[in-house]
C-alpha atoms as a PDB file:
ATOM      1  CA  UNK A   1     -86.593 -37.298 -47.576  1.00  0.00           C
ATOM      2  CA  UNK A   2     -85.290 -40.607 -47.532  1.00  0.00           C
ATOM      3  CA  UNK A   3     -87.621 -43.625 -48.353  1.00  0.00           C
ATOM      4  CA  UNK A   4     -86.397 -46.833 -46.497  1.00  0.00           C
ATOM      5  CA  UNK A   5     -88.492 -49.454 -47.700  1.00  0.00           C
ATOM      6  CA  UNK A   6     -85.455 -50.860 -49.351  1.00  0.00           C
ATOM      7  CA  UNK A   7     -83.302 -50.606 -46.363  1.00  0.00           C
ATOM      8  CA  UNK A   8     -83.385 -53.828 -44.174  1.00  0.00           C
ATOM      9  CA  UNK A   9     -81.383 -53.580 -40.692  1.00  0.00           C
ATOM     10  CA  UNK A  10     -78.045 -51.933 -42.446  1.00  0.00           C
ATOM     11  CA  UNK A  11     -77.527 -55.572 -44.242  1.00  0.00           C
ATOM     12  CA  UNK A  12     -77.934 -55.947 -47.613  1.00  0.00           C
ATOM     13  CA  UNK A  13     -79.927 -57.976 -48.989  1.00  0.00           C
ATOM     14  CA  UNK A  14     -82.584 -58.616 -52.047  1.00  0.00           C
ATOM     15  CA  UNK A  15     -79.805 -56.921 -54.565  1.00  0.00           C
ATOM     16  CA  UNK A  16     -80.625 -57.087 -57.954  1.00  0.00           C
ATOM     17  CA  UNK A  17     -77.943 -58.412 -60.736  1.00  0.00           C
ATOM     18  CA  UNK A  18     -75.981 -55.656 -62.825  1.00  0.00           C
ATOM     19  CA  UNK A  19     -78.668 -54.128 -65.654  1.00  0.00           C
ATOM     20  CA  UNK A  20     -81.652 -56.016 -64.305  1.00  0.00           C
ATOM     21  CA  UNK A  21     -82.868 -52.860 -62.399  1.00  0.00           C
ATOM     22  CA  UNK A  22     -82.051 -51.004 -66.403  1.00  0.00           C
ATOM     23  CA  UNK A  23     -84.393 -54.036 -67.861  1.00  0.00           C
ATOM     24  CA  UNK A  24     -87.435 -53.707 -65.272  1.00  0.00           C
ATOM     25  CA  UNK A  25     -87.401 -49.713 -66.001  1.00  0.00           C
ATOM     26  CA  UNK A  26     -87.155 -50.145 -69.351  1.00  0.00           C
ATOM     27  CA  UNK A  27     -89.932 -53.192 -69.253  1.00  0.00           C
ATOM     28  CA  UNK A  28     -92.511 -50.920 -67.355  1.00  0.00           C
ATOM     29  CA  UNK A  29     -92.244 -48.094 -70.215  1.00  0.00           C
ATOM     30  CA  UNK A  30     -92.503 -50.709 -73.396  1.00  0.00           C
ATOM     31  CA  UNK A  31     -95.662 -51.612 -71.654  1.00  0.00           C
ATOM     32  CA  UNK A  32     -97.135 -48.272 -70.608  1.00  0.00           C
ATOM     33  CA  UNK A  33     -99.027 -46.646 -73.554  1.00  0.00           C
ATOM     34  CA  UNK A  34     -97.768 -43.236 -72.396  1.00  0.00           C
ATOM     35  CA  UNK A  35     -95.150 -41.722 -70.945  1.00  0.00           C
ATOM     36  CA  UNK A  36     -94.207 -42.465 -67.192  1.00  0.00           C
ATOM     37  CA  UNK A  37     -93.060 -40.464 -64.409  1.00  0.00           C
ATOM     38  CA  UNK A  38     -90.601 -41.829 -61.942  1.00  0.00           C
ATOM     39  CA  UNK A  39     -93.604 -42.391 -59.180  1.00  0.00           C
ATOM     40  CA  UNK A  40     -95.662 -44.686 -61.960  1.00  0.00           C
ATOM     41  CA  UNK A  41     -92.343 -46.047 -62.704  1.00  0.00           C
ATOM     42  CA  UNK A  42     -91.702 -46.944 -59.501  1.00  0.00           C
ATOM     43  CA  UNK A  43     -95.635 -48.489 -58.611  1.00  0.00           C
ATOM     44  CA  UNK A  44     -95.033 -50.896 -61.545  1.00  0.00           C
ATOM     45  CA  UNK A  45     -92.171 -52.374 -60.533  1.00  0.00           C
ATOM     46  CA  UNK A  46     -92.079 -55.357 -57.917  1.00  0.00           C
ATOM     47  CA  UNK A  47     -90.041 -55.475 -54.642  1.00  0.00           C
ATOM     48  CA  UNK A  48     -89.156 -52.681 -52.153  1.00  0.00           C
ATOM     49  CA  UNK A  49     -87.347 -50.122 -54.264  1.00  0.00           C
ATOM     50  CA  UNK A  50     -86.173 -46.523 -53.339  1.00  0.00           C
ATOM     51  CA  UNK A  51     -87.997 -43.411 -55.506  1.00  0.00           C
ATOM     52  CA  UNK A  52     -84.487 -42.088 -55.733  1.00  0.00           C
ATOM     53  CA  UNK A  53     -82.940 -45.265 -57.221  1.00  0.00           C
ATOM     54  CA  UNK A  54     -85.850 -45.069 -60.143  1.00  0.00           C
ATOM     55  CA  UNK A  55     -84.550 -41.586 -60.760  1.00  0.00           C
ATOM     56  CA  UNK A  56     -80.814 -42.689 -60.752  1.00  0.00           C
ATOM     57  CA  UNK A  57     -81.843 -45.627 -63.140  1.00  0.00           C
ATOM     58  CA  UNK A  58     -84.703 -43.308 -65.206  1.00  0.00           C
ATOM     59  CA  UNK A  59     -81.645 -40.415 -65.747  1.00  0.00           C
ATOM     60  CA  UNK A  60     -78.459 -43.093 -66.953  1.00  0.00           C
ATOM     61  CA  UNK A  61     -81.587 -44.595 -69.776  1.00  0.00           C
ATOM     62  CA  UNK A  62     -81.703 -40.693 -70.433  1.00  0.00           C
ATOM     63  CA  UNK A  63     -77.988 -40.313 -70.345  1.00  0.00           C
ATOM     64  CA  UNK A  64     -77.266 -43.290 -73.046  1.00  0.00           C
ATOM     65  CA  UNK A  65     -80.244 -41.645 -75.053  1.00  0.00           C
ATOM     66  CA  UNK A  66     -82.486 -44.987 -74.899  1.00  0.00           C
ATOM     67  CA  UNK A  67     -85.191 -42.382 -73.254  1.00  0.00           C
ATOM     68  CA  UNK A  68     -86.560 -38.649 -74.297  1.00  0.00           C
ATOM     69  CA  UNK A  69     -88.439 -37.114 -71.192  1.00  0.00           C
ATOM     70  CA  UNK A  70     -91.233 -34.602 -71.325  1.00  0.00           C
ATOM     71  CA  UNK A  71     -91.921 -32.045 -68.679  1.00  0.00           C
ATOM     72  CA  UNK A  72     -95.108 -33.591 -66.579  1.00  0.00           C
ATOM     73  CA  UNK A  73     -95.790 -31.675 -63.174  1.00  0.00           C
ATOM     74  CA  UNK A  74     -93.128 -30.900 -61.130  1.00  0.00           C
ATOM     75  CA  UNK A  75     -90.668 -33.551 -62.823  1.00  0.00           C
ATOM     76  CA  UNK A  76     -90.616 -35.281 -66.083  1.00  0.00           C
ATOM     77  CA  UNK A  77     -91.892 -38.140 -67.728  1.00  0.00           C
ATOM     78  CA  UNK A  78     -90.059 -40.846 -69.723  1.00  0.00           C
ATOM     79  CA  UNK A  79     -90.576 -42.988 -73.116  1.00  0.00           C
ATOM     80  CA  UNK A  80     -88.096 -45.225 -74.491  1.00  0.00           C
ATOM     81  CA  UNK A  81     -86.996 -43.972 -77.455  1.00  0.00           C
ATOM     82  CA  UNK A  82     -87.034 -47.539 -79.534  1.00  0.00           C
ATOM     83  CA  UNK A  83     -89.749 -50.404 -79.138  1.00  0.00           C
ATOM     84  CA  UNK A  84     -88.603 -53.578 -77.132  1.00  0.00           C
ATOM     85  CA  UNK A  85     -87.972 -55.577 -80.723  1.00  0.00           C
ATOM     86  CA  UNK A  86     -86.188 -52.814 -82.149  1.00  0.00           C
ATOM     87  CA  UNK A  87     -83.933 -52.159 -78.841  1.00  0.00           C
ATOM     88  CA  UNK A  88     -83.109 -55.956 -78.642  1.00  0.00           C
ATOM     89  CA  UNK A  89     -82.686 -55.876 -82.542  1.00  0.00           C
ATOM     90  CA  UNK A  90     -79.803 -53.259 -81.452  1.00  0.00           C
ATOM     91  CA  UNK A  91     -77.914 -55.315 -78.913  1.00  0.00           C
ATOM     92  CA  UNK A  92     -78.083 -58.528 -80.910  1.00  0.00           C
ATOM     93  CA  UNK A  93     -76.293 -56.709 -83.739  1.00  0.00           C
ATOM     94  CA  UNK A  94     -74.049 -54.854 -81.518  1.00  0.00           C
ATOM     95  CA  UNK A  95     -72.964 -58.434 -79.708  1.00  0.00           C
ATOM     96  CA  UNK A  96     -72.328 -59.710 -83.311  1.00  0.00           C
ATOM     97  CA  UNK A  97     -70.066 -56.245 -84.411  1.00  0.00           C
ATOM     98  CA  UNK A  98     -67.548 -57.242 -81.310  1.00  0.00           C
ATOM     99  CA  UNK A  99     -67.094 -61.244 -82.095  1.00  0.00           C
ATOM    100  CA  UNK A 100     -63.957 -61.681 -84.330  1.00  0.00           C
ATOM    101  CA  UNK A 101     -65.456 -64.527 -86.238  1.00  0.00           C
ATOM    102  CA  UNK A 102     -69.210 -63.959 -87.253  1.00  0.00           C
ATOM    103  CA  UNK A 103     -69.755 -66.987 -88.562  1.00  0.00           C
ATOM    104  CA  UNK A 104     -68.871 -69.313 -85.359  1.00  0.00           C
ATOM    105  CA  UNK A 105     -71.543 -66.425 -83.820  1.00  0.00           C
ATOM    106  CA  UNK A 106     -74.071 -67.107 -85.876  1.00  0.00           C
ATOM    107  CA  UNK A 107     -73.344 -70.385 -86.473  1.00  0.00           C
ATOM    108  CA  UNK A 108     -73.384 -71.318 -82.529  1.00  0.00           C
ATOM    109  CA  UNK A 109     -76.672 -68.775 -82.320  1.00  0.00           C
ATOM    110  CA  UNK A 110     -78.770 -70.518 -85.012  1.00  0.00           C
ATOM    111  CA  UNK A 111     -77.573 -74.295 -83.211  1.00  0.00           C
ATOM    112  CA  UNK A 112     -79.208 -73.177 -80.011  1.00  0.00           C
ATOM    113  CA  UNK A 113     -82.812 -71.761 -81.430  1.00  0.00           C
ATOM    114  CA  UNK A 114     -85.885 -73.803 -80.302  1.00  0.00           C
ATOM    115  CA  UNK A 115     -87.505 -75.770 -83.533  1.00  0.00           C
ATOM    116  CA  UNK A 116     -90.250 -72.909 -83.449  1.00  0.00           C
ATOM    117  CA  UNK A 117     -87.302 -70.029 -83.549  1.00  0.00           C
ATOM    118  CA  UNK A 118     -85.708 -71.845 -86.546  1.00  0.00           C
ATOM    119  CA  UNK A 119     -88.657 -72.197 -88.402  1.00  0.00           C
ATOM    120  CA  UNK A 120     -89.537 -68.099 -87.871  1.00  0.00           C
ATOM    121  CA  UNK A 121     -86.158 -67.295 -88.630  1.00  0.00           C
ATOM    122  CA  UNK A 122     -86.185 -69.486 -91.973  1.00  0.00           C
ATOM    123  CA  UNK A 123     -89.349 -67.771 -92.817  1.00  0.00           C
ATOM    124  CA  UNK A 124     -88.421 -64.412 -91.923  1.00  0.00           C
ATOM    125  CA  UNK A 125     -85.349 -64.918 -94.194  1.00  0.00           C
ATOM    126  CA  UNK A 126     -87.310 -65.987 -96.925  1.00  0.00           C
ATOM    127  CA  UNK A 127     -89.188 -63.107 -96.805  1.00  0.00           C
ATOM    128  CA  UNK A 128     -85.661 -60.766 -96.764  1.00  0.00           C
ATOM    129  CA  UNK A 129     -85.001 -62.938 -99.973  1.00  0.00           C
ATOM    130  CA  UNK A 130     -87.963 -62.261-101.585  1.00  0.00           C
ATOM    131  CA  UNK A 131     -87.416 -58.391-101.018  1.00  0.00           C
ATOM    132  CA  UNK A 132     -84.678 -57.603-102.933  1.00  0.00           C
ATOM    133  CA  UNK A 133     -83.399 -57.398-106.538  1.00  0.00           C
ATOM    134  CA  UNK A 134     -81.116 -59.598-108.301  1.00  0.00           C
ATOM    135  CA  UNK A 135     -78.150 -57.475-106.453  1.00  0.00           C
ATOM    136  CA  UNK A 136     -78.856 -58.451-103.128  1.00  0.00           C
ATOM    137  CA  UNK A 137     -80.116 -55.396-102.523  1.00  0.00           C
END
């Protein structure tokens, strides 16, 4: 059974940018306190999406292991597998591994943080500082 709210008159229209469909999925589970099926997936999200393009989107988080799924019903239900913080954490570091010069990175990173981000991050570094022996470690 097909579901055609998203289809409008053959054209297409309304489409979403590469990964935001990934980042509303992924936003609905960080905010559920349980795990989601693909049908609660799908009622939190806005705009006029398919139940089968939830599934396509819920089984490639699966596939790159950023979900586990448990057996709920008929079907399965879904949990990201790291917090929001700890999943950005990820890709932050991962964007930093593939630059060839990591201080420019950082360098042109820390230029562009708000006055309140600066502060945090001076704060949060004195607090890394503070952890560790005379090492470094």
């Amino acid at each position: 059974m097909r579901d055609h709210r998203s289809e409008k008159s053959g054209a297409v229209t309304g489409r979403r940018a590469r990964g935001e469909l990934e980042s509303s999925v992924l936003a609905a589970l960080w905010a559920a306190e349980e795990p989601l099926t693909a049908r609660q997936v799908l009622e939190r999200l806005s705009g006029n999406l398919a139940y089968t393009s939830v599934l396509t989107i819920l089984s490639r988080l699966y596939g790159k292991g950023m979900l586990v799924r448990h057996p709920a019903g008929r079907g399965n239900a879904y949990a990201p597998v790291r917090d929001e913080a700890t999943e950005t954490a990820v890709r932050m570091h991962s964007l930093l591994e593939r630059g060839s010069d990591r201080e420019a990175v950082l360098s042109r990173f820390v230029s562009e943080l708000s006055r309140e981000d600066e502060q945090l991050l001076h704060r949060l570094l004195g607090e890394q500082d503070t952890g560790r022996d005379d090492d470094g470690q």
